[in-house]
PDB file of N, CA and C in Angstrom:
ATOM      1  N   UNK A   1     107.909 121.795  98.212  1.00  0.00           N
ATOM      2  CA  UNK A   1     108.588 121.641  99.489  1.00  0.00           C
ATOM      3  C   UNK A   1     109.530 120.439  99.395  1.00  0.00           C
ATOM      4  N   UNK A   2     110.818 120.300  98.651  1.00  0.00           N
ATOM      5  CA  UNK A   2     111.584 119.088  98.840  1.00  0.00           C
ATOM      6  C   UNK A   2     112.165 118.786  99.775  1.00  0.00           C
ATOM      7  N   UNK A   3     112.103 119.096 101.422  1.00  0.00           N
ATOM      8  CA  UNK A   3     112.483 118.720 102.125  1.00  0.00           C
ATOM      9  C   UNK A   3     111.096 117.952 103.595  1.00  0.00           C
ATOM     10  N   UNK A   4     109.984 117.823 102.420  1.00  0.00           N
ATOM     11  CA  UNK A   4     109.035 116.953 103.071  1.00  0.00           C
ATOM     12  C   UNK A   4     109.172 115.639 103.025  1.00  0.00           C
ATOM     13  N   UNK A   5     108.460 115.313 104.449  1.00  0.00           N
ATOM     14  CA  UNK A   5     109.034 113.726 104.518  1.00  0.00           C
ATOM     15  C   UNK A   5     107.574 113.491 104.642  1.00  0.00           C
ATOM     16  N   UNK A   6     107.431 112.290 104.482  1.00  0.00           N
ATOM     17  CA  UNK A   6     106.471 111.712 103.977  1.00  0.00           C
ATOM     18  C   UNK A   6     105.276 111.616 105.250  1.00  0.00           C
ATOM     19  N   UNK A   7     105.320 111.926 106.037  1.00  0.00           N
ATOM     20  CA  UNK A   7     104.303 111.883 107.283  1.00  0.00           C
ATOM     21  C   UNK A   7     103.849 113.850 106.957  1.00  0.00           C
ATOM     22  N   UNK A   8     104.703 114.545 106.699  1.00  0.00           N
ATOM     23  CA  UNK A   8     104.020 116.003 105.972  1.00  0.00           C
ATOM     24  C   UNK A   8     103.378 115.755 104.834  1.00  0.00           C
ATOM     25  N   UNK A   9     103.630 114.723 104.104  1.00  0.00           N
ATOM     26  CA  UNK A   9     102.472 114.098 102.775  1.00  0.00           C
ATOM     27  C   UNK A   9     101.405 114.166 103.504  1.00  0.00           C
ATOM     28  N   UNK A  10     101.444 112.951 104.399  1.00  0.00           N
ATOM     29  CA  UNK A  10     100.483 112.083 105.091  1.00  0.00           C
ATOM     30  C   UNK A  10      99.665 113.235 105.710  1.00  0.00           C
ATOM     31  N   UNK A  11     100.207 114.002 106.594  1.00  0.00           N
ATOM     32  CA  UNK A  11      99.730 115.451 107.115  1.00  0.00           C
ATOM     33  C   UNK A  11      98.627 116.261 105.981  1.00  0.00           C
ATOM     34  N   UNK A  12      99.330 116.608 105.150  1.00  0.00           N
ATOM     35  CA  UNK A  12      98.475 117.115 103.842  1.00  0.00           C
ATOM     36  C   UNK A  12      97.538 116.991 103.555  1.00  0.00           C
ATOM     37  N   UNK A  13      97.566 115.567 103.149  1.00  0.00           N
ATOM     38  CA  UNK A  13      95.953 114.509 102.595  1.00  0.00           C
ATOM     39  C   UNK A  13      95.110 114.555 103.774  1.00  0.00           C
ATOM     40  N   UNK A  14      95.647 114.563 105.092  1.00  0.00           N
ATOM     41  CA  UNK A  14      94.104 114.719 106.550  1.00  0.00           C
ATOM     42  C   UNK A  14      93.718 115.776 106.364  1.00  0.00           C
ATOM     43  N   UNK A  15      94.522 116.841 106.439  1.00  0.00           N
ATOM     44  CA  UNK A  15      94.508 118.226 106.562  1.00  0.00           C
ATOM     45  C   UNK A  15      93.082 118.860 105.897  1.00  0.00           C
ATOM     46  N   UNK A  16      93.198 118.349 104.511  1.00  0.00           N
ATOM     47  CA  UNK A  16      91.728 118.749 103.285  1.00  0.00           C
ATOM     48  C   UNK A  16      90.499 118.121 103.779  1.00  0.00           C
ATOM     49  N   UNK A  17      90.224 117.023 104.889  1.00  0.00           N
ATOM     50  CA  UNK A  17      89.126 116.880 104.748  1.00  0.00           C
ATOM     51  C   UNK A  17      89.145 116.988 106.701  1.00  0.00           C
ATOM     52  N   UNK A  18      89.310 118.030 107.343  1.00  0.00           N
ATOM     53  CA  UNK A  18      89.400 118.159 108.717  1.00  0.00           C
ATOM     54  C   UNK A  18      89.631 119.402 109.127  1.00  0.00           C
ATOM     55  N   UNK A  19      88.772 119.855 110.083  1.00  0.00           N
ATOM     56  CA  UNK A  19      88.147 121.038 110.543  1.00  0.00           C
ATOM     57  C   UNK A  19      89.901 121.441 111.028  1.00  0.00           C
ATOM     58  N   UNK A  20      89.916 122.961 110.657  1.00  0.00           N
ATOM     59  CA  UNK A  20      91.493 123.030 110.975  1.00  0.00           C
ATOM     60  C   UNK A  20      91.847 123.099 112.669  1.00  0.00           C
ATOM     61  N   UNK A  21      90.806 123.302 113.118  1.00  0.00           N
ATOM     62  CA  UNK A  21      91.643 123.612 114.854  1.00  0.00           C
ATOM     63  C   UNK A  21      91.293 121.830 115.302  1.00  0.00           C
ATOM     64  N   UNK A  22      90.855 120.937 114.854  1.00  0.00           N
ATOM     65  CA  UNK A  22      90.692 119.315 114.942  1.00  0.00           C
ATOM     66  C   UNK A  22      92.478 119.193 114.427  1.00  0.00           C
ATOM     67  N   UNK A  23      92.653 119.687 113.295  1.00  0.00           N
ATOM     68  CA  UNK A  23      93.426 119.134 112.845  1.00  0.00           C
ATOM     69  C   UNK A  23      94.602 119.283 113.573  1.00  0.00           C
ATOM     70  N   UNK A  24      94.571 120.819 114.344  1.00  0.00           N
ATOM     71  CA  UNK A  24      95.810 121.381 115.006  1.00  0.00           C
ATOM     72  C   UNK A  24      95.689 120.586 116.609  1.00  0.00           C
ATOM     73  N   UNK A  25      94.989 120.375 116.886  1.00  0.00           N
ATOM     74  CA  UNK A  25      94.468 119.503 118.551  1.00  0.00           C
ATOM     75  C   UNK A  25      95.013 118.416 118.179  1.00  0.00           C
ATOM     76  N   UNK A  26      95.002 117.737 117.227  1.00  0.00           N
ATOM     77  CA  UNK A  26      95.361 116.364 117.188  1.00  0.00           C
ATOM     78  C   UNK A  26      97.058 116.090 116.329  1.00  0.00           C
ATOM     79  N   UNK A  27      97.222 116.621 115.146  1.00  0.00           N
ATOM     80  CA  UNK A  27      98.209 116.282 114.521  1.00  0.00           C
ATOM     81  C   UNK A  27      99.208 117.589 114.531  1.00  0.00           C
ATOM     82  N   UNK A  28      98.717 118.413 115.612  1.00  0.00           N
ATOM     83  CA  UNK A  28      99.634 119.509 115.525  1.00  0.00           C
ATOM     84  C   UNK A  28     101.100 119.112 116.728  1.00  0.00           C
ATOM     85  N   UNK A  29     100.597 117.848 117.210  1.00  0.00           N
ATOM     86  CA  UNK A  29     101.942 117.939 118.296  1.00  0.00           C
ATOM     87  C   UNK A  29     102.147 116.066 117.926  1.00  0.00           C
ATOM     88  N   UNK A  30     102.349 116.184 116.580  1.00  0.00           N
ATOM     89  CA  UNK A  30     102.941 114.571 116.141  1.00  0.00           C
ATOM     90  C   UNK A  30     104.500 115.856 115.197  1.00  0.00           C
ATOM     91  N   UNK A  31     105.495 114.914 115.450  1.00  0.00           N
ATOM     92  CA  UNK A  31     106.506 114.864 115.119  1.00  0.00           C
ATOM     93  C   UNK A  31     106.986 113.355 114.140  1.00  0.00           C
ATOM     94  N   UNK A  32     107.530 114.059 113.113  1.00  0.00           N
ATOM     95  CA  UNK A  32     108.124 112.206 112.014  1.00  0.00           C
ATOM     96  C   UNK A  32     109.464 112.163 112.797  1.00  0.00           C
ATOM     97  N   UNK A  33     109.399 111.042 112.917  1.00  0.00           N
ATOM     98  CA  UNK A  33     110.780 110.203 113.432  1.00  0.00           C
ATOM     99  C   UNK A  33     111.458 109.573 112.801  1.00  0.00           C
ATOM    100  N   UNK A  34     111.052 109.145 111.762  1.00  0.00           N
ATOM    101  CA  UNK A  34     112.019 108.076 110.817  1.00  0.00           C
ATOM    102  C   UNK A  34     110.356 107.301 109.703  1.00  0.00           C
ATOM    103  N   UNK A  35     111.721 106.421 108.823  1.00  0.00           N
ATOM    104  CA  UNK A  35     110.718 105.674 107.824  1.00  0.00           C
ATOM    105  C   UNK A  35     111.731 104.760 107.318  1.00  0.00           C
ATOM    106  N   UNK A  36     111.183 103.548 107.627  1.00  0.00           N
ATOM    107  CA  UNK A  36     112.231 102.338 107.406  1.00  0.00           C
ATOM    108  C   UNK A  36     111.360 101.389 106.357  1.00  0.00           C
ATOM    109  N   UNK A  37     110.464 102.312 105.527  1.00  0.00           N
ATOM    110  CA  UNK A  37     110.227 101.509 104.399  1.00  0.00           C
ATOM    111  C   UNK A  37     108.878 101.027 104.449  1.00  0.00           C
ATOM    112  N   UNK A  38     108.591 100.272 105.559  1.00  0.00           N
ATOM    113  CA  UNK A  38     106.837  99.704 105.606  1.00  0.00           C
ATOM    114  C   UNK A  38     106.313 100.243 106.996  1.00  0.00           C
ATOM    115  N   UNK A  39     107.520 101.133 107.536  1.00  0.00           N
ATOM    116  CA  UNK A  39     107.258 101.418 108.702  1.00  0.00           C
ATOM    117  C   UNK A  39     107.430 102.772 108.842  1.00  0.00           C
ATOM    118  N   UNK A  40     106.530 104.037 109.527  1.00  0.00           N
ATOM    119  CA  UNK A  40     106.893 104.959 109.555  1.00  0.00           C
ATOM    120  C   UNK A  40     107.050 104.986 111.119  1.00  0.00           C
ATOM    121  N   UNK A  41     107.785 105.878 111.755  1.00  0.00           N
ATOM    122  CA  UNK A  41     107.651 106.311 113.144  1.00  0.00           C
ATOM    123  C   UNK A  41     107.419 107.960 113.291  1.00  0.00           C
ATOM    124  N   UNK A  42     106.022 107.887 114.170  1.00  0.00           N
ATOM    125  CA  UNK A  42     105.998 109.230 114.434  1.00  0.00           C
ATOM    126  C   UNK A  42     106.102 109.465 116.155  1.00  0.00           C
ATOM    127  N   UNK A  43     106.437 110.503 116.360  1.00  0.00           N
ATOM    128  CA  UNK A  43     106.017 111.141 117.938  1.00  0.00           C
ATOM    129  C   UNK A  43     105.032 111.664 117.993  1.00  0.00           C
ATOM    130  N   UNK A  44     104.200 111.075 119.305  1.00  0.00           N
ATOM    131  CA  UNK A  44     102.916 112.157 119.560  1.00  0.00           C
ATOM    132  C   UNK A  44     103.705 112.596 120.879  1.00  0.00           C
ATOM    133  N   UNK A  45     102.874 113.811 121.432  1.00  0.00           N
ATOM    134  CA  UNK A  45     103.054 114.193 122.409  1.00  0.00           C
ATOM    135  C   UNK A  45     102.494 113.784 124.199  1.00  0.00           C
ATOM    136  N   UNK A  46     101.950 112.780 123.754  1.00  0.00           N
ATOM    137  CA  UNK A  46     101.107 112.705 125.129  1.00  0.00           C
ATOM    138  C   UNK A  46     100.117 110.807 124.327  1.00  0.00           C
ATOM    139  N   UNK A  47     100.226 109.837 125.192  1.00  0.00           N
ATOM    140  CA  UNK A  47      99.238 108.729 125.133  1.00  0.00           C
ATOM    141  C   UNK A  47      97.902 109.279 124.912  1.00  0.00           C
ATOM    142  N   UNK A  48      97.253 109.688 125.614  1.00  0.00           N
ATOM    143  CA  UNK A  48      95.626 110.291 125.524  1.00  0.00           C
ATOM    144  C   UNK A  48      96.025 110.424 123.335  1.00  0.00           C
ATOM    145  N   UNK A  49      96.562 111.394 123.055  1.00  0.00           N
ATOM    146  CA  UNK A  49      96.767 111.460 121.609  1.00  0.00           C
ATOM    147  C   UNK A  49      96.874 110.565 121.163  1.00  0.00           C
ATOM    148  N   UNK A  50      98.162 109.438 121.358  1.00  0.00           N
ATOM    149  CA  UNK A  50      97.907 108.690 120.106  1.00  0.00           C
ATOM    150  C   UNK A  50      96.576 107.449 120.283  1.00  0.00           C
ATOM    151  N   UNK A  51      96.430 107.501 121.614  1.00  0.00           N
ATOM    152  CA  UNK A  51      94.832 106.728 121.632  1.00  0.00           C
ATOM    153  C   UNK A  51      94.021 107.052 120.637  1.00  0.00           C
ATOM    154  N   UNK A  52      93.652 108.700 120.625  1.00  0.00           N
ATOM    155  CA  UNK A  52      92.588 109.029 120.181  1.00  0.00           C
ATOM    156  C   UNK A  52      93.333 108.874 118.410  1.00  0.00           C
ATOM    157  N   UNK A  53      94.570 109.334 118.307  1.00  0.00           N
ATOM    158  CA  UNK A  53      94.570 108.681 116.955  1.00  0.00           C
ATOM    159  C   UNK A  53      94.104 107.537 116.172  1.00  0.00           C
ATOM    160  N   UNK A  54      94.521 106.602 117.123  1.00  0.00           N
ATOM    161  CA  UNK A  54      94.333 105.454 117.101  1.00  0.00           C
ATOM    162  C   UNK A  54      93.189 104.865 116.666  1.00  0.00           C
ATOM    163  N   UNK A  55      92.162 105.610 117.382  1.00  0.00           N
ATOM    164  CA  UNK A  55      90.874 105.180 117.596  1.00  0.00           C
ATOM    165  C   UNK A  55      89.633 105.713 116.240  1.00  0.00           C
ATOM    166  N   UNK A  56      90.067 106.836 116.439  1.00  0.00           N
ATOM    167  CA  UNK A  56      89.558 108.115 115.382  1.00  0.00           C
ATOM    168  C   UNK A  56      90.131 108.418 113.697  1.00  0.00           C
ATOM    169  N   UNK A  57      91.335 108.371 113.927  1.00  0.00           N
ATOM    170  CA  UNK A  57      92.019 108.137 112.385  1.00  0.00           C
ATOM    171  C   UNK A  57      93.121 107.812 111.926  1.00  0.00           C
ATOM    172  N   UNK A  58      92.959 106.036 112.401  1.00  0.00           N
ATOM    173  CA  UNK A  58      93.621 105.044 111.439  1.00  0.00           C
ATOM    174  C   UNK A  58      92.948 104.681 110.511  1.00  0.00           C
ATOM    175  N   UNK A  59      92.019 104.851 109.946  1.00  0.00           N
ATOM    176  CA  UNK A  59      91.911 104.775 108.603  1.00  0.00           C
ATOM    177  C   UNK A  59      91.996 106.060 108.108  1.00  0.00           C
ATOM    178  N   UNK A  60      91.915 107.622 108.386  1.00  0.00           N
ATOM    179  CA  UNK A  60      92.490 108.688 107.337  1.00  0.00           C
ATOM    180  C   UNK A  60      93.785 108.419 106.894  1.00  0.00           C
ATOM    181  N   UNK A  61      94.830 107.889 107.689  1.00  0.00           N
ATOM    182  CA  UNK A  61      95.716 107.831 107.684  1.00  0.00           C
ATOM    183  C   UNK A  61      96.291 106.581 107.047  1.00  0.00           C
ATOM    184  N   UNK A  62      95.668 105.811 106.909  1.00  0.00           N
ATOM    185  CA  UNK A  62      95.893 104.505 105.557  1.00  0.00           C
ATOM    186  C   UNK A  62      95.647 105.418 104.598  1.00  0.00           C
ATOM    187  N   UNK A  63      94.365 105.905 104.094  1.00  0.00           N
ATOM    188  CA  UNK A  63      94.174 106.262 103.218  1.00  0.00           C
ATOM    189  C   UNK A  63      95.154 107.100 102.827  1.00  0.00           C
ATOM    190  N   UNK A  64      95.385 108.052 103.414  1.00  0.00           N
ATOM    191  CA  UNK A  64      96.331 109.333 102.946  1.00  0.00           C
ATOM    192  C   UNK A  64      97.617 108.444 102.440  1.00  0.00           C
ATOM    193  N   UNK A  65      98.248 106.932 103.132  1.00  0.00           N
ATOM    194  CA  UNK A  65      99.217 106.454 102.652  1.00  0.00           C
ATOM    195  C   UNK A  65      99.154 106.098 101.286  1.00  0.00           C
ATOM    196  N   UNK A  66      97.601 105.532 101.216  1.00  0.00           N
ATOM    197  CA  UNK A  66      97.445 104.918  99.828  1.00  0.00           C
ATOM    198  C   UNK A  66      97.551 105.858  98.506  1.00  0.00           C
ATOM    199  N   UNK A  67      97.585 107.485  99.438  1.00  0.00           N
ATOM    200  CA  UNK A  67      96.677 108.266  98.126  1.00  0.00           C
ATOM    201  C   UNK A  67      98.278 108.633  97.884  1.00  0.00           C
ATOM    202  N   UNK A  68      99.073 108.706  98.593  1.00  0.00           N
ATOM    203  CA  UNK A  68     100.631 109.301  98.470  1.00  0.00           C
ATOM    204  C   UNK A  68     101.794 108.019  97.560  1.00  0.00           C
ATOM    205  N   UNK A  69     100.906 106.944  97.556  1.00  0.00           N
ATOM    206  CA  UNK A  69     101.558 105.585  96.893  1.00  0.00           C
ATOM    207  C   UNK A  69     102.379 104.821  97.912  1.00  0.00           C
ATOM    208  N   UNK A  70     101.896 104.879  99.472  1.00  0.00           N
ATOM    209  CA  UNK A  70     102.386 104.110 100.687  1.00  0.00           C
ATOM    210  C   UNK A  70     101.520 102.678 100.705  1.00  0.00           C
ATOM    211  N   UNK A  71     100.876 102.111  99.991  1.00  0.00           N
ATOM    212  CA  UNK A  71      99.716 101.062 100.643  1.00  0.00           C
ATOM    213  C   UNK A  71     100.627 100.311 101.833  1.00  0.00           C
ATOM    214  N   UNK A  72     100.189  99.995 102.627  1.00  0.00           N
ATOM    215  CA  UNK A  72     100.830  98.637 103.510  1.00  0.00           C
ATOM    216  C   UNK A  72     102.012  99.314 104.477  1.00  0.00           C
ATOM    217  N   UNK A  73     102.051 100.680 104.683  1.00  0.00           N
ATOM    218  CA  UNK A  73     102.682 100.844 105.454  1.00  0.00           C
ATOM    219  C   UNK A  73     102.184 101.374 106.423  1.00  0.00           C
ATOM    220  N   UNK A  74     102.620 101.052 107.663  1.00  0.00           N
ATOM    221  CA  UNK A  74     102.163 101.032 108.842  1.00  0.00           C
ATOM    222  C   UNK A  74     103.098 102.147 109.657  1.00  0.00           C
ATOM    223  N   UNK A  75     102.219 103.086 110.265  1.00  0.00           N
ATOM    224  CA  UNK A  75     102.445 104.383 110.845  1.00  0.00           C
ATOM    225  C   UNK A  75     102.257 103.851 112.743  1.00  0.00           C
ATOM    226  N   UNK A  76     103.764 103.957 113.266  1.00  0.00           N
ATOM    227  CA  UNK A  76     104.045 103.447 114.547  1.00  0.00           C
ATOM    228  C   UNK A  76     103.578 104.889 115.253  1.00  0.00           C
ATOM    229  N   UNK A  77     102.738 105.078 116.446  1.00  0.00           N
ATOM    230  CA  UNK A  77     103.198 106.424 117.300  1.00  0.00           C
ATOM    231  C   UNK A  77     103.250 106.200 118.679  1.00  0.00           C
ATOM    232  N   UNK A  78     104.599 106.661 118.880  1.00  0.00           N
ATOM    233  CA  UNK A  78     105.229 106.616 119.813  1.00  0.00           C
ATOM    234  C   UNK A  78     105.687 108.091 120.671  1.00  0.00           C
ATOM    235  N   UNK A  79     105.113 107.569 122.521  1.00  0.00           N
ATOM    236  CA  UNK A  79     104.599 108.356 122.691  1.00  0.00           C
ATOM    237  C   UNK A  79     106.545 109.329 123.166  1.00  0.00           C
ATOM    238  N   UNK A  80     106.511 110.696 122.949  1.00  0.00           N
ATOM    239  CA  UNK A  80     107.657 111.022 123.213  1.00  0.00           C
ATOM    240  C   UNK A  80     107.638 112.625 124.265  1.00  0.00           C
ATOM    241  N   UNK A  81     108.008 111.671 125.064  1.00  0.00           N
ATOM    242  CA  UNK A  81     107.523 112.465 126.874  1.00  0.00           C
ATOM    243  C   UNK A  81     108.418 113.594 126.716  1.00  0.00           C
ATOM    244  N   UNK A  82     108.544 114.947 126.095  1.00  0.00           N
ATOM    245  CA  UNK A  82     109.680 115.582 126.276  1.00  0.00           C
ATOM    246  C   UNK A  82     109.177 116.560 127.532  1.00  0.00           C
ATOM    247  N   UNK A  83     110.494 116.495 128.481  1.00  0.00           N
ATOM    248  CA  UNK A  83     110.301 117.709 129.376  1.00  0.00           C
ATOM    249  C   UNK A  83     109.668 116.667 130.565  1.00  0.00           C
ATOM    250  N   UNK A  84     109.866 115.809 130.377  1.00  0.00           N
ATOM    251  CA  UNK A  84     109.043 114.572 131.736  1.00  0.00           C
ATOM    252  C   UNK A  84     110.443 114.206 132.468  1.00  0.00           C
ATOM    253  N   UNK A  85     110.030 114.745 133.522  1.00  0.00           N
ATOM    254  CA  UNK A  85     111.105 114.575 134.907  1.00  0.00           C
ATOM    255  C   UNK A  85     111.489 113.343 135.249  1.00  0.00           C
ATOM    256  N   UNK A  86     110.194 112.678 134.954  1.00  0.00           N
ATOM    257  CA  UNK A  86     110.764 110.839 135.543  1.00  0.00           C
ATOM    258  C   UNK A  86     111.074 110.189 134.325  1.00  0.00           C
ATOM    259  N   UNK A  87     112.337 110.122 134.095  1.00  0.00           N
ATOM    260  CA  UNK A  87     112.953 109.543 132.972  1.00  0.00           C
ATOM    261  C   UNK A  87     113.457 108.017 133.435  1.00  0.00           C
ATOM    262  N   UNK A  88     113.106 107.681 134.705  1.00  0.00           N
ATOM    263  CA  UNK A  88     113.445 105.966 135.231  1.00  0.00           C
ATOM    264  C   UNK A  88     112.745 105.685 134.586  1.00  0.00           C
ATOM    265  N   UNK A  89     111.290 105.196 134.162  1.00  0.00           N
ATOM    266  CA  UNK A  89     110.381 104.773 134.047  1.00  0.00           C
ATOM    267  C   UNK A  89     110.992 104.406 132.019  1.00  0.00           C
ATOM    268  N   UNK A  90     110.700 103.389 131.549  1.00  0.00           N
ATOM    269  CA  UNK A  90     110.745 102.872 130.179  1.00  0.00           C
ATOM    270  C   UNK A  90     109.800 102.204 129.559  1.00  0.00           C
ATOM    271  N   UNK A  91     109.059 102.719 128.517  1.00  0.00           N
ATOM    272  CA  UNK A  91     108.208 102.281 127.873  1.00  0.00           C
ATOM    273  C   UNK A  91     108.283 101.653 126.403  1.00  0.00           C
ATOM    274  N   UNK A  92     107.641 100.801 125.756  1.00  0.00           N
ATOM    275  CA  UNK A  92     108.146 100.176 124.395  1.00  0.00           C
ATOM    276  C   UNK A  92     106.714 100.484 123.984  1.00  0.00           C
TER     277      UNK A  92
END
């Protein structure tokens, strides 16, 4: 697949050790956003998600960096409201 970016790596390596409808509930509505080197950015779809990412698997997700030759990079998720009516509102 040469047009994988490196959070579909990252995707990969969870993927083998995670029940597949876990895997689809949780990493099925993250989107890659960019990669600036020590930093990846992904989209989740909803806060409740990247909480539970957060909470549940930041370390699969080191690991999977380490196993892809990422050590030390740090996976941002950011939450990306698409289809949300109140677009006043700004979050960092």
């Amino acid at each position: 697949m040469p047009d994988a970016t490196v959070w579909d790596e990252v995707l990969s390596k969870i993927r083998t050790g995670l029940d597949a409808e876990d895997f689809r509930r949780w990493f099925g509505a993250t989107t890659y956003a960019s990669d600036a080197g020590d930093q990846i950015t992904v989209w989740v779809a909803s806060e409740a998600i990247r909480r539970h990412l957060l909470t549940h698997f930041e370390r699969a997700i080191d690991e999977a960096l380490i196993a892809i030759g990422r050590p030390g990079t740090h996976v941002r998720l950011v939450v990306a409201e698409f289809g949300d009516e109140d677009e006043d509102e700004e979050t960092s």
